[in-house]
C-alpha atoms as a PDB file:
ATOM      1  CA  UNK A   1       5.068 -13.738 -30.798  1.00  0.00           C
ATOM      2  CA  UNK A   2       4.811 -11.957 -27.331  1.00  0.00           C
ATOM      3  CA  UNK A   3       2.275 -10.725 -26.072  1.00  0.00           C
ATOM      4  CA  UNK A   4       2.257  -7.012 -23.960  1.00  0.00           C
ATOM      5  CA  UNK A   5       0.794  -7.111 -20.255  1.00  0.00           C
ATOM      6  CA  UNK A   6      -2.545  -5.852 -19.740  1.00  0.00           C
ATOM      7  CA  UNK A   7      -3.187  -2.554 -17.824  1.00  0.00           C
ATOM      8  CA  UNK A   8      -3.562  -4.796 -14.713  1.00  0.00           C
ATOM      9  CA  UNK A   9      -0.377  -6.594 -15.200  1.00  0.00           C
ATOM     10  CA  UNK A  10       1.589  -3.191 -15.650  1.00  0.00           C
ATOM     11  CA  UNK A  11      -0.443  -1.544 -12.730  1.00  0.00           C
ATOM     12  CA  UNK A  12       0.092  -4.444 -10.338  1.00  0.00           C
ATOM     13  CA  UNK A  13       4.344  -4.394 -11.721  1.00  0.00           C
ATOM     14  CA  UNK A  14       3.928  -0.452 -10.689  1.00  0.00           C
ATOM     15  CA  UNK A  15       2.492  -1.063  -6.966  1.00  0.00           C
ATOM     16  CA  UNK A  16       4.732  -3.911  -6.517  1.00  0.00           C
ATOM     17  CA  UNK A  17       7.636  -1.680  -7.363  1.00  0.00           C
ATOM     18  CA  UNK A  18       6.582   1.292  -5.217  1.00  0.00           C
ATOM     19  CA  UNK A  19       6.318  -0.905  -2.538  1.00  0.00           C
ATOM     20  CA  UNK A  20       9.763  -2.642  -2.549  1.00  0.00           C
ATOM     21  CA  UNK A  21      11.384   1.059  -2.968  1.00  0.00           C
ATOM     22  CA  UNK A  22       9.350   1.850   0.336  1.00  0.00           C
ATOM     23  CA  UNK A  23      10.378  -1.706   1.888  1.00  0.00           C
ATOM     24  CA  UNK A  24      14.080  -0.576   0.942  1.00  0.00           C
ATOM     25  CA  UNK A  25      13.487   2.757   2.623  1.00  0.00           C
ATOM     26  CA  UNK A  26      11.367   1.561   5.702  1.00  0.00           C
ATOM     27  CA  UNK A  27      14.052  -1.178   6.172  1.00  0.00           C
ATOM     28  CA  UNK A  28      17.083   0.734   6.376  1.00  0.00           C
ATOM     29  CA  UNK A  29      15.222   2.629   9.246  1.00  0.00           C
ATOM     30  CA  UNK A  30      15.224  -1.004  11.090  1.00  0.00           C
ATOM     31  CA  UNK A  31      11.212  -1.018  10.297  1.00  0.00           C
ATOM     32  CA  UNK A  32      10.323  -4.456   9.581  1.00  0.00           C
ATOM     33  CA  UNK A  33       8.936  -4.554   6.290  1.00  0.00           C
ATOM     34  CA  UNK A  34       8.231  -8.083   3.813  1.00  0.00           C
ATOM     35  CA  UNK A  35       7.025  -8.058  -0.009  1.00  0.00           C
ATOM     36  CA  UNK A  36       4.070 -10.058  -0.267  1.00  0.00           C
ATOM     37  CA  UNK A  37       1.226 -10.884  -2.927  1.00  0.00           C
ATOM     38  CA  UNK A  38      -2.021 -11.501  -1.216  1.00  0.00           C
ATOM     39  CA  UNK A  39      -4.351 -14.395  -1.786  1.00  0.00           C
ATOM     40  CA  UNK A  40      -6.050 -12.177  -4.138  1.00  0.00           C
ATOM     41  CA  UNK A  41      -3.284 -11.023  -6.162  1.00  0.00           C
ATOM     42  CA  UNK A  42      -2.408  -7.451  -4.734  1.00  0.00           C
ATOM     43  CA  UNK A  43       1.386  -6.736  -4.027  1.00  0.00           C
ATOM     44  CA  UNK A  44       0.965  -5.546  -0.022  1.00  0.00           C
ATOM     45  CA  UNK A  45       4.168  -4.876   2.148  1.00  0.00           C
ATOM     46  CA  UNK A  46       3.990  -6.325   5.601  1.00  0.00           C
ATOM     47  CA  UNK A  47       5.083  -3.306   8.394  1.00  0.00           C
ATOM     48  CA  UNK A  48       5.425  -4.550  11.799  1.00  0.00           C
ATOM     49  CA  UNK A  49       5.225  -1.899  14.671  1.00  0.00           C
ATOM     50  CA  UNK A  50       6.871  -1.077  17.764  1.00  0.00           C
ATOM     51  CA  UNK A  51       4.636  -4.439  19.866  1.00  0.00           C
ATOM     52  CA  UNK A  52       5.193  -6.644  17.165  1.00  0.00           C
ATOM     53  CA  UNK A  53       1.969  -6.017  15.366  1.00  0.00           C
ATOM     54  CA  UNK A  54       1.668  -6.101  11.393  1.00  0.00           C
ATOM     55  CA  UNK A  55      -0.463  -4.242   9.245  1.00  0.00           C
ATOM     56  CA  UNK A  56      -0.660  -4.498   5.225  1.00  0.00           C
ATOM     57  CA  UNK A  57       0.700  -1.434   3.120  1.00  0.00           C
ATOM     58  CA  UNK A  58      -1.610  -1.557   0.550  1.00  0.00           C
ATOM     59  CA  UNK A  59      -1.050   0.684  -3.149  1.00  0.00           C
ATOM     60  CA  UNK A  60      -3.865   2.782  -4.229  1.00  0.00           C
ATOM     61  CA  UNK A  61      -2.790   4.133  -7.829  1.00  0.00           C
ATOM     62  CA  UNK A  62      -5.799   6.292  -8.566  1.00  0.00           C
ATOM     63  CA  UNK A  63      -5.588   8.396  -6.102  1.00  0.00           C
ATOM     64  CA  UNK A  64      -1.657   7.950  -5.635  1.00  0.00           C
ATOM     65  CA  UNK A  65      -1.848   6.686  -2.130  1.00  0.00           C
ATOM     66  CA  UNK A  66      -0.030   4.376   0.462  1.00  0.00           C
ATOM     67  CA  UNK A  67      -2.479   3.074   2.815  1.00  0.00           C
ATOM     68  CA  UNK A  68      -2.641   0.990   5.621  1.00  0.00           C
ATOM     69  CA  UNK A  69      -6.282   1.122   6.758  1.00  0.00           C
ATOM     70  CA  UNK A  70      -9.748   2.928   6.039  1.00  0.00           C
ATOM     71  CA  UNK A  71      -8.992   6.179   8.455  1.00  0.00           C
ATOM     72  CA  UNK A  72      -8.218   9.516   7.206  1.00  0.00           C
ATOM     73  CA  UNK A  73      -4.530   9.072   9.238  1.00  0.00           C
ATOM     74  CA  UNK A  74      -4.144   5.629   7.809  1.00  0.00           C
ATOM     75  CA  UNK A  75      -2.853   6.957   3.945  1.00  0.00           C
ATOM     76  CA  UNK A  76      -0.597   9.224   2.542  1.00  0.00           C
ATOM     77  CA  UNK A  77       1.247  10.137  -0.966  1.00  0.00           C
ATOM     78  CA  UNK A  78       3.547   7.585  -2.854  1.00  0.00           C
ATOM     79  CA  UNK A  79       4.229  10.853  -4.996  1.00  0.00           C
ATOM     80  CA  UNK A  80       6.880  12.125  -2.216  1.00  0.00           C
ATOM     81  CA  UNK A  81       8.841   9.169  -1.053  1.00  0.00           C
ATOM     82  CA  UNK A  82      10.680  10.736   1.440  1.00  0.00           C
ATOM     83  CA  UNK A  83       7.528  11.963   3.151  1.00  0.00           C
ATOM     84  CA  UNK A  84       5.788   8.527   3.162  1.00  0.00           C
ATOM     85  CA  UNK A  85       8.513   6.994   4.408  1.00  0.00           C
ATOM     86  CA  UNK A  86       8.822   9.283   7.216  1.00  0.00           C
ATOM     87  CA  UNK A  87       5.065   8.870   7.895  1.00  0.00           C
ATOM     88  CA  UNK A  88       4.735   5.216   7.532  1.00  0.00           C
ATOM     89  CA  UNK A  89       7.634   4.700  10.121  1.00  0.00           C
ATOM     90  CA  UNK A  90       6.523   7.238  12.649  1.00  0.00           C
ATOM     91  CA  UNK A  91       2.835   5.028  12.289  1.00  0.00           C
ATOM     92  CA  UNK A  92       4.672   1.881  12.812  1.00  0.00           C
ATOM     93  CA  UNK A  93       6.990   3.298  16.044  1.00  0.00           C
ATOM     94  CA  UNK A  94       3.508   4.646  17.869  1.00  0.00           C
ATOM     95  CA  UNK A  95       1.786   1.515  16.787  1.00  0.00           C
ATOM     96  CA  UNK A  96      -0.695   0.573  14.907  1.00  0.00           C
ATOM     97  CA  UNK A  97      -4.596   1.202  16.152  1.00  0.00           C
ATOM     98  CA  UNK A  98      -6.209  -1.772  18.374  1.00  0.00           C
ATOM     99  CA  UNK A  99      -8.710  -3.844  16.193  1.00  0.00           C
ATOM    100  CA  UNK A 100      -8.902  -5.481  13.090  1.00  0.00           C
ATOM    101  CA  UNK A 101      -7.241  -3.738   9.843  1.00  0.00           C
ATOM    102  CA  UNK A 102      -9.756  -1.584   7.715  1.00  0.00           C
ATOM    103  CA  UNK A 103     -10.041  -2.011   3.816  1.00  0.00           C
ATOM    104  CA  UNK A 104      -9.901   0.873   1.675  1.00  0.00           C
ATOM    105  CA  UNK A 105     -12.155  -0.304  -0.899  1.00  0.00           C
ATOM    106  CA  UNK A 106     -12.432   2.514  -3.652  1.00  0.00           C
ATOM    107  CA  UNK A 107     -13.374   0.621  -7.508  1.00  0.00           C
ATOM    108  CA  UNK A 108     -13.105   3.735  -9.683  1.00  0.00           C
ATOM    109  CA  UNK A 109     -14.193   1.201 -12.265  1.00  0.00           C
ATOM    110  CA  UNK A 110     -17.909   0.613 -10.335  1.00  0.00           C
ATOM    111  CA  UNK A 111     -18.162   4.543 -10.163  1.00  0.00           C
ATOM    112  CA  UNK A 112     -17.651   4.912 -13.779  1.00  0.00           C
ATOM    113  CA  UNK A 113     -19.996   1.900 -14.907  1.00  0.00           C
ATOM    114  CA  UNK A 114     -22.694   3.633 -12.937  1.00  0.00           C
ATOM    115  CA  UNK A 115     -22.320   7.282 -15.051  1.00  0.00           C
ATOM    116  CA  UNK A 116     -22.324   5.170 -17.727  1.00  0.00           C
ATOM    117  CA  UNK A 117     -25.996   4.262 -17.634  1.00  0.00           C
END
C-alpha cells in the first residue's frame, strides 16, 4: 500500500521545483546558481554575484515569493518567472548587500494558532 506525501512533502517538491526552473533560467544567463537542501530541510538555490559572493534563494509559498534576505528589495514574485528572473540576476550582477544574509521568517502557522485561542 502507498502512502500519499504530506502537505509538507508536496510543498517542499513545489519550492524545490520552482527553484530548479529559476536555476535553469538564472543559469543560462551565466548566473551561478546550485540546488541545495539545507541542514534543515528547505530546498534553497545558491546565487553567486558579480565578487564571488553567495546568497540563498529561499521559496516562500504563502505569500508566493522568491527571497533572498529580510529587506523589502530582497523578494519578489515566483508567479511571473520571467520577471524574477530578470530581478534576481540584475541583484546578483550589482551584488549582493555587505553583511550577513537576513532570514525571512514568516510561520503563517504561529499566526493562525494565536487567533485560534
Amino acid at each position: 500500500m502507498q502512502t500519499s506525501k504530506t502537505i509538507k512533502d508536496q510543498q517542499r517538491a513545489y519550492a524545490q521545483r520552482l527553484l530548479a526552473a529559476l536555476g535553469k533560467h538564472l543559469s543560462a544567463r551565466d548566473v551561478t546558481a546550485v540546488l541545495i537542501i539545507t541542514a534543515d530541510g528547505r530546498p534553497a538555490l545558491d546565487v553567486t554575484d558579480i565578487r564571488g559572493r553567495m546568497r540563498r534563494v529561499f521559496v516562500h509559498l504563502s505569500f508566493c515569493w522568491f527571497y533572498w534576505g529580510d529587506r523589502s528589495d530582497e523578494r519578489v514574485s515566483f508567479l511571473q518567472m520571467a520577471g524574477a528572473v530578470e530581478r534576481i540576476e540584475q541583484a546578483a550582477r550589482d551584488g549582493w548587500h555587505e553583511g550577513e544574509q537576513g532570514e525571512l521568517s514568516i510561520n503563517l502557522d504561529q499566526i493562525l494558532d494565536a487567533h485560534r485561542g
